[in-house]
C-alpha atoms as a PDB file:
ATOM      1  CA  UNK A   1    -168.478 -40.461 127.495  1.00  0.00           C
ATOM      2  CA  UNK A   2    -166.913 -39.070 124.519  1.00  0.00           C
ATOM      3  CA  UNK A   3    -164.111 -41.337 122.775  1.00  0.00           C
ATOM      4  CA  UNK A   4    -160.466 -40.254 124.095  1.00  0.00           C
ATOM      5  CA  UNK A   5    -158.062 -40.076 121.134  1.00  0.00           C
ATOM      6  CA  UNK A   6    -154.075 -41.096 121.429  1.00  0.00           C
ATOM      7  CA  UNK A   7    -152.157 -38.313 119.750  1.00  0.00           C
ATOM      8  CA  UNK A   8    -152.493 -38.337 116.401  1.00  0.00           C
ATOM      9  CA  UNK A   9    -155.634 -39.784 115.643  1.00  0.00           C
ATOM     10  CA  UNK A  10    -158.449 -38.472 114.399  1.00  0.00           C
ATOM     11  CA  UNK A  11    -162.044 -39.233 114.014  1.00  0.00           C
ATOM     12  CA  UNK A  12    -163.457 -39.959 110.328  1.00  0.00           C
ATOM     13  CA  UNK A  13    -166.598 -41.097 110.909  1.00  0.00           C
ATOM     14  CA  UNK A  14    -168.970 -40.897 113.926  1.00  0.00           C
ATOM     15  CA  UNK A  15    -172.348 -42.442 113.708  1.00  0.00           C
ATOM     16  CA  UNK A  16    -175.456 -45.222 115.328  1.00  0.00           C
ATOM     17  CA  UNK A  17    -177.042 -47.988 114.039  1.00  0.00           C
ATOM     18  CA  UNK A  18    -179.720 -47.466 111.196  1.00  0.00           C
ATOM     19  CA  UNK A  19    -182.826 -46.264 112.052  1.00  0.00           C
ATOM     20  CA  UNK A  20    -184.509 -49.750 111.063  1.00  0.00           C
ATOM     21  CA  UNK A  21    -182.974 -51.160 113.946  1.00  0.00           C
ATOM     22  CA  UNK A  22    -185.988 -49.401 115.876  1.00  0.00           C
ATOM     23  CA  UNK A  23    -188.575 -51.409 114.217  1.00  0.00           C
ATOM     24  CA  UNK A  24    -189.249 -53.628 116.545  1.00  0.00           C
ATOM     25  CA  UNK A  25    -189.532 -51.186 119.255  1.00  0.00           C
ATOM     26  CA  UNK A  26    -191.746 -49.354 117.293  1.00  0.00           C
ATOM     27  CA  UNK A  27    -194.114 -52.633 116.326  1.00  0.00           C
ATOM     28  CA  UNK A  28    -194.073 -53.502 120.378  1.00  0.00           C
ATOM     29  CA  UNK A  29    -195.328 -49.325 120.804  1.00  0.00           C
ATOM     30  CA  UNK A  30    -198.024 -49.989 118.170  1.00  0.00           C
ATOM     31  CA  UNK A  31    -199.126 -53.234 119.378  1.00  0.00           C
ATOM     32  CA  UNK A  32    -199.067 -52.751 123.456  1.00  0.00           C
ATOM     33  CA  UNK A  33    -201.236 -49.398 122.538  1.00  0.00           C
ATOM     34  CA  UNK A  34    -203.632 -51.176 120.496  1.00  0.00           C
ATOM     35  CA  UNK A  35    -204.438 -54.296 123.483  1.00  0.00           C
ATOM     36  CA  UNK A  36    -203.966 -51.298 126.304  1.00  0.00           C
ATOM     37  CA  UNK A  37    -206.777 -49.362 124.467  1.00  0.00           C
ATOM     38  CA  UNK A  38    -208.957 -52.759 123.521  1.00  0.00           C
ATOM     39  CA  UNK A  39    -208.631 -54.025 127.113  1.00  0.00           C
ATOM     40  CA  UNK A  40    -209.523 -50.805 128.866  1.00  0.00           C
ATOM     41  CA  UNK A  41    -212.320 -50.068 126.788  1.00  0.00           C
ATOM     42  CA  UNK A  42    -213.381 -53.821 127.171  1.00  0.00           C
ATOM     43  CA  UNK A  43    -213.335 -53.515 130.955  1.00  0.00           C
ATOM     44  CA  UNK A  44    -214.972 -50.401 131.524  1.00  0.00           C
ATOM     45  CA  UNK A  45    -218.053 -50.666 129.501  1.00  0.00           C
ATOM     46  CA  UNK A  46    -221.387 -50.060 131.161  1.00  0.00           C
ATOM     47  CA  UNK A  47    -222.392 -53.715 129.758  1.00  0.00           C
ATOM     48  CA  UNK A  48    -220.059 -55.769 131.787  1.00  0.00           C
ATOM     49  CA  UNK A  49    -221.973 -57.879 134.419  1.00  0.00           C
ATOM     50  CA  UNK A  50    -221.919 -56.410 138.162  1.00  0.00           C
ATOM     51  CA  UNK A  51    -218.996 -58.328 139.158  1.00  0.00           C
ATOM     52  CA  UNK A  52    -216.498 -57.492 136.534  1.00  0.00           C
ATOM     53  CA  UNK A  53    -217.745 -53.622 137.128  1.00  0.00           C
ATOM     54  CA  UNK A  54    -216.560 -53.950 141.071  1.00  0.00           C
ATOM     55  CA  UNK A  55    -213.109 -55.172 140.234  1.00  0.00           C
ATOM     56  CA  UNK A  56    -212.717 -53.049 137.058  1.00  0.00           C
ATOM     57  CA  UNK A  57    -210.843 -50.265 138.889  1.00  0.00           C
ATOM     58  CA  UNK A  58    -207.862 -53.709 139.599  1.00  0.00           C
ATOM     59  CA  UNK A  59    -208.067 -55.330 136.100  1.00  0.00           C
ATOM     60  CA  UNK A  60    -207.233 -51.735 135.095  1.00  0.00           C
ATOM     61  CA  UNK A  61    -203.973 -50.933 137.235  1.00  0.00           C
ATOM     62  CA  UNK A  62    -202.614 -54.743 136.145  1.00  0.00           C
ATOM     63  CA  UNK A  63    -203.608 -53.910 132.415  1.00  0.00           C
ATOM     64  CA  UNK A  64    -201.616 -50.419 132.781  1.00  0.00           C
ATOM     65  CA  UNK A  65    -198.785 -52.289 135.010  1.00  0.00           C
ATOM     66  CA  UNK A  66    -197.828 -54.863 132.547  1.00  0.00           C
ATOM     67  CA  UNK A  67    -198.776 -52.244 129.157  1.00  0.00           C
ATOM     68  CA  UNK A  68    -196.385 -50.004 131.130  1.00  0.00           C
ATOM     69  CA  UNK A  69    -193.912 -52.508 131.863  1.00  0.00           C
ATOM     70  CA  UNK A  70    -193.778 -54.139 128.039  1.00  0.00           C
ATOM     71  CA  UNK A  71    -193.424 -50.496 126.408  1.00  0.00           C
ATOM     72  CA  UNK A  72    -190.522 -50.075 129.232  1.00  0.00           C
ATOM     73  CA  UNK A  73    -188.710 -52.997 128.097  1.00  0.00           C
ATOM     74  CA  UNK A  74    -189.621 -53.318 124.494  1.00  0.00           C
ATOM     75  CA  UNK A  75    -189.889 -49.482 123.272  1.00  0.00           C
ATOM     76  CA  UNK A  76    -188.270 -47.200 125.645  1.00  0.00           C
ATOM     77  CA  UNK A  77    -184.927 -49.451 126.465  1.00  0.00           C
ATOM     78  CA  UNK A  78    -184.328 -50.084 122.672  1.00  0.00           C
ATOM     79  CA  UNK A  79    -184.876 -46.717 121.868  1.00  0.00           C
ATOM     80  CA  UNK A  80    -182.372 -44.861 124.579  1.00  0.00           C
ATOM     81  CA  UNK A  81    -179.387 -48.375 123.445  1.00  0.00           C
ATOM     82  CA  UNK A  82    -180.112 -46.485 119.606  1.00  0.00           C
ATOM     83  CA  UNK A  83    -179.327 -42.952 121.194  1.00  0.00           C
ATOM     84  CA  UNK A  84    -176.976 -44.092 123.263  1.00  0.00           C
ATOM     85  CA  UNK A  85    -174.344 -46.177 121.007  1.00  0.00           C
ATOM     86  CA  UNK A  86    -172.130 -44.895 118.761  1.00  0.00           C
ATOM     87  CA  UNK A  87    -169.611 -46.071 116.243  1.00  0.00           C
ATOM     88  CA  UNK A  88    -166.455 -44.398 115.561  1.00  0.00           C
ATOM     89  CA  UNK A  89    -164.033 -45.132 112.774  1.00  0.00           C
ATOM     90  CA  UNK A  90    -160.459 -43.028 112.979  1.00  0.00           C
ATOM     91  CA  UNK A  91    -157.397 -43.074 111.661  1.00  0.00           C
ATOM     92  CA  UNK A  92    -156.210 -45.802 113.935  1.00  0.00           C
ATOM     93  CA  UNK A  93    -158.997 -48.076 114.844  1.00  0.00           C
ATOM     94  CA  UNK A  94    -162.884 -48.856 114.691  1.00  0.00           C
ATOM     95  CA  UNK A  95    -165.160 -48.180 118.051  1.00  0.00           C
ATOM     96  CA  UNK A  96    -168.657 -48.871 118.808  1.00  0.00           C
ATOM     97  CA  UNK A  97    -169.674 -47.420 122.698  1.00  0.00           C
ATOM     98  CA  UNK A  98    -171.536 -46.205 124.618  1.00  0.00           C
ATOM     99  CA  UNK A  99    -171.566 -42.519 124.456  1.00  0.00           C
ATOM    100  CA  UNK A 100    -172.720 -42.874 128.681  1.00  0.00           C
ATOM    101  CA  UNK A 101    -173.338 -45.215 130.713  1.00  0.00           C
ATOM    102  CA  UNK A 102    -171.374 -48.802 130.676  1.00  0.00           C
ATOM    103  CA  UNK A 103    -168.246 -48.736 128.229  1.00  0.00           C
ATOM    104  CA  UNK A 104    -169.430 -52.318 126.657  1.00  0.00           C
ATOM    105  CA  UNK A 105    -167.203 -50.896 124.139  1.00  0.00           C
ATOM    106  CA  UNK A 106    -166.281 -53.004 120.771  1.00  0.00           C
ATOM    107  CA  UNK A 107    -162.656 -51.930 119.709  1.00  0.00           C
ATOM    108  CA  UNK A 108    -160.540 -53.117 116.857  1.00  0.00           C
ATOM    109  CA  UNK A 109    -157.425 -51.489 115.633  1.00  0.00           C
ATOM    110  CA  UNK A 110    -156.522 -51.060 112.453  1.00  0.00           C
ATOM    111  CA  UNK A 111    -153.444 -52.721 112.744  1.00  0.00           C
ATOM    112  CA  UNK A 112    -155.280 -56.224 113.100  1.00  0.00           C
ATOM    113  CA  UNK A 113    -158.214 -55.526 111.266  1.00  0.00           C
ATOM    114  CA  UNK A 114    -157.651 -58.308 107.723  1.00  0.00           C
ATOM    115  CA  UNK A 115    -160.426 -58.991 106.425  1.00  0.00           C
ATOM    116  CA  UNK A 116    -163.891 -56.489 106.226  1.00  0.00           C
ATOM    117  CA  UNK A 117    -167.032 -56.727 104.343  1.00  0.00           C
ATOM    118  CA  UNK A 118    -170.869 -55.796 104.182  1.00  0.00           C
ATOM    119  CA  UNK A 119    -173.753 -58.419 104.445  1.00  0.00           C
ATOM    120  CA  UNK A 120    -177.309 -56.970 103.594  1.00  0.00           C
ATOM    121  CA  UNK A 121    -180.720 -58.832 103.898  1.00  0.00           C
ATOM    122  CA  UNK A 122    -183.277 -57.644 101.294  1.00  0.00           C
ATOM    123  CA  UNK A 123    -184.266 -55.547 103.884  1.00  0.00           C
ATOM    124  CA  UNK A 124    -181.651 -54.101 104.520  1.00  0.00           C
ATOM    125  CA  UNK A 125    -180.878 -53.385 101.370  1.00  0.00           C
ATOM    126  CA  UNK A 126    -184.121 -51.277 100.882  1.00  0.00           C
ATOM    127  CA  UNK A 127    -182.859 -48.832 103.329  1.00  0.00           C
ATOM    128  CA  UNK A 128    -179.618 -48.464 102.741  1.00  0.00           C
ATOM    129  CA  UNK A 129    -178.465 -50.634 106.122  1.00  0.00           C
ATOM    130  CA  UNK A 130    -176.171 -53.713 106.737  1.00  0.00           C
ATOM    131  CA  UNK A 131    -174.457 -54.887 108.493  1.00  0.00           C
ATOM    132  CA  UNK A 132    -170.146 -54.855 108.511  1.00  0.00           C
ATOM    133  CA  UNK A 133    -168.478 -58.259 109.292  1.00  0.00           C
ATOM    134  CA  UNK A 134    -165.127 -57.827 110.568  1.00  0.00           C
ATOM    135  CA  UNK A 135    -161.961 -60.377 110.875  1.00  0.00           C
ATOM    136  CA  UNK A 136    -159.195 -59.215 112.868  1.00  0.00           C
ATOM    137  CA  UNK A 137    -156.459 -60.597 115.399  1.00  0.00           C
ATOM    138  CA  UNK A 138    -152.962 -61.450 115.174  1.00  0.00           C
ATOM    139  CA  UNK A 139    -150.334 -64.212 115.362  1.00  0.00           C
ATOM    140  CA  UNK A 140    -152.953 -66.793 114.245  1.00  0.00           C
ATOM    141  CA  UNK A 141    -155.537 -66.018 116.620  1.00  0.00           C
ATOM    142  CA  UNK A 142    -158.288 -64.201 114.555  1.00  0.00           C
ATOM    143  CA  UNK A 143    -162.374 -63.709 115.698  1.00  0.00           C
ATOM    144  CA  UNK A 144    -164.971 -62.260 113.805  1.00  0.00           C
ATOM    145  CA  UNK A 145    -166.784 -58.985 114.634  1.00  0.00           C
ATOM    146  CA  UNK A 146    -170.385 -58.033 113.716  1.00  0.00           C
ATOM    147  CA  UNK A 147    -171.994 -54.662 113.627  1.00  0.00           C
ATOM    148  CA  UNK A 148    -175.074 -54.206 113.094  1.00  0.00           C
ATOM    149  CA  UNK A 149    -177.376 -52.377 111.062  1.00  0.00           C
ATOM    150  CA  UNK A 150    -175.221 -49.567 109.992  1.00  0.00           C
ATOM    151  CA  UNK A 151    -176.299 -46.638 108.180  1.00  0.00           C
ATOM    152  CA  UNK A 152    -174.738 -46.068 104.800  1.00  0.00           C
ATOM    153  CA  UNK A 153    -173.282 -49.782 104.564  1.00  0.00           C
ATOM    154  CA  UNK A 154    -171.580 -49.604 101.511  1.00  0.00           C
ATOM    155  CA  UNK A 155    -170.238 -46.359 101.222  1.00  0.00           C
ATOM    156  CA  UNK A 156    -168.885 -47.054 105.343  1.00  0.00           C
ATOM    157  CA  UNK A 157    -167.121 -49.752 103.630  1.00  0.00           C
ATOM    158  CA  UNK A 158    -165.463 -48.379 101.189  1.00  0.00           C
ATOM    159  CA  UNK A 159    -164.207 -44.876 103.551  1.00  0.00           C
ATOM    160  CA  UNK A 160    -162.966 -48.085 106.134  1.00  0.00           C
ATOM    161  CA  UNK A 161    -161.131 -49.774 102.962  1.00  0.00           C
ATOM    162  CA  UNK A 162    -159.595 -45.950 102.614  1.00  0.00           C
ATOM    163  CA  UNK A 163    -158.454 -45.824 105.977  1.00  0.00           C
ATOM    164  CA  UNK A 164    -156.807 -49.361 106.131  1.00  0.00           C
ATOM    165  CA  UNK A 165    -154.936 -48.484 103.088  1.00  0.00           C
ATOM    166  CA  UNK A 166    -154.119 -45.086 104.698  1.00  0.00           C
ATOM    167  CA  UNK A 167    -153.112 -46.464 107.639  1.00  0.00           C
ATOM    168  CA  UNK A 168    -150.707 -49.508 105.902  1.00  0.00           C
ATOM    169  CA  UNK A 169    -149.072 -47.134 104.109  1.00  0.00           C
ATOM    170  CA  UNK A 170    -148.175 -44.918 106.738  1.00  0.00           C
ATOM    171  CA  UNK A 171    -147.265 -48.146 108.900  1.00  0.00           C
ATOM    172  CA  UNK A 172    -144.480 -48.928 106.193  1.00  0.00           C
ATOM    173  CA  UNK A 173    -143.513 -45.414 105.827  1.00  0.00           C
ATOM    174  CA  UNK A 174    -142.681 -45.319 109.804  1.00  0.00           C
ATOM    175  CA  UNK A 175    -141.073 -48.571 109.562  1.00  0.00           C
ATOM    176  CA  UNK A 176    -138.601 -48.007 106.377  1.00  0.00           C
ATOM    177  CA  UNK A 177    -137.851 -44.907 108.411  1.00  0.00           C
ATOM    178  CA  UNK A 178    -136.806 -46.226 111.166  1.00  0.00           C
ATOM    179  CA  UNK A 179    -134.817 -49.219 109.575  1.00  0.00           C
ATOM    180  CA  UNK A 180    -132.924 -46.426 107.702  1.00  0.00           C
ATOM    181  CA  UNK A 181    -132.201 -44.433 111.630  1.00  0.00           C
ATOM    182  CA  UNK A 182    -131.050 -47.812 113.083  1.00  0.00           C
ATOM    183  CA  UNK A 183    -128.878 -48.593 109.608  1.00  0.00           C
ATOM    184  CA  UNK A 184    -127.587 -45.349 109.983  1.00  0.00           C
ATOM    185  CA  UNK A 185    -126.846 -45.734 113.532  1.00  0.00           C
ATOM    186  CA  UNK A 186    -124.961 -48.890 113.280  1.00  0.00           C
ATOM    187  CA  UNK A 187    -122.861 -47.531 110.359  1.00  0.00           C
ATOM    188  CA  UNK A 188    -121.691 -44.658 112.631  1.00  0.00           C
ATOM    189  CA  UNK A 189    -121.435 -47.137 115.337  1.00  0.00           C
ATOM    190  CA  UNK A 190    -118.852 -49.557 112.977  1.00  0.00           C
ATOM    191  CA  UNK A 191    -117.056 -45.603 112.068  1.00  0.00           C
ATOM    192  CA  UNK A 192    -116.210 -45.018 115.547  1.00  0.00           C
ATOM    193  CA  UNK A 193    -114.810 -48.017 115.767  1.00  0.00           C
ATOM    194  CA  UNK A 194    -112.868 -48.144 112.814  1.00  0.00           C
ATOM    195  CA  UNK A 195    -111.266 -44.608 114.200  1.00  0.00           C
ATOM    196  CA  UNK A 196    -110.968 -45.991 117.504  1.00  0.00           C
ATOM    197  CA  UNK A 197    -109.046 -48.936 116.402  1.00  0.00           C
ATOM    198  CA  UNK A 198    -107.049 -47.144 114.223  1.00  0.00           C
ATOM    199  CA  UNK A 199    -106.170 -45.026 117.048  1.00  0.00           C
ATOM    200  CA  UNK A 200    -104.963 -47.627 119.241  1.00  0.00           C
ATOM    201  CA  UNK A 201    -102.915 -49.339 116.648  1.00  0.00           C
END
């Protein structure tokens, strides 16, 4: 489902994982095609001895069954969690869902995000990926957030470091204003009721 904004907010950035993040589905693809096609041709030669030749036509459905079943689990559910998950960065907070499906969603507002920072392996680093470790909480009670293999690491980092400031700023701005409303509030409170005592008297 798409990501419901409060009013206000928008989205900066929307975007999944790296593509490297696929690699091992696509190493499980390349290898469970290579031992389907080895197997099947092993079975079905016209060399195998009389008995393997009867029961070919079964060692081929369990061959296909658990080729099927490994590319299932090891391409085709990796590969639809890529296309499926999404990370969001707006004004007010940082999201990583589902786009359908279970919410699992990661959320982490702004307002409690302190500390946030990029960690890239060498490999990583080739492609441009890391991934963003996050710190965030409040009144002492803090826990550390990992995404994974984003695109663009770096520059991601620094358009988050834009937004925090962004969003501090305006934080302060909203609360200087409305210390001034409630200063000037109580100082026409205390001049009503310097008229209204003076009225008595």
């Amino acid at each position: 489902m798409l990501l419901k904004l409060v009013d206000g907010e928008q989205v900066v950035v929307r975007t999944r994982a790296h593509h490297r993040a696929l690699i091992p589905a696509a190493v499980n693809l390349l290898v469970t095609v290579a031992l389907l096609s080895f197997l099947l041709g092993y079975l079905t030669r016209d060399t195998q001895p009389a008995f393997i030749q009867h029961y070919s036509h079964v060692a081929v459905f369990l061959i296909w069954a658990v080729g099927l079943l490994i590319l299932g689990l090891g391409t085709v559910k990796p590969l639809i969690g890529w296309l499926n998950r999404f990370t969001y960065l707006t004004t007010e907070r940082l999201v990583q869902k589902n786009f359908v499906g279970a919410p699992q969603a990661t959320v982490v507002p702004l307002a409690l995000l302190s500390q946030h920072q990029t960690r890239q392996s060498s490999m990583q680093e080739m492609v441009g990926a890391g991934d963003l470790l996050l710190v965030h909480g409040a009144y002492g009670q803090h826990q550390r957030t990992k995404l994974r293999d984003m695109p663009d690491a770096e520059q991601f980092n620094m358009v988050l470091a834009q937004e925090l400031g962004d969003y501090r700023r305006r934080a302060q701005a909203q609360a200087a204003a409305a210390q001034q409303a409630q200063y000037a509030a109580s100082a026409r409170g205390d001049v009503h009721g310097s008229s209204f005592g003076g009225g008595r008297v």
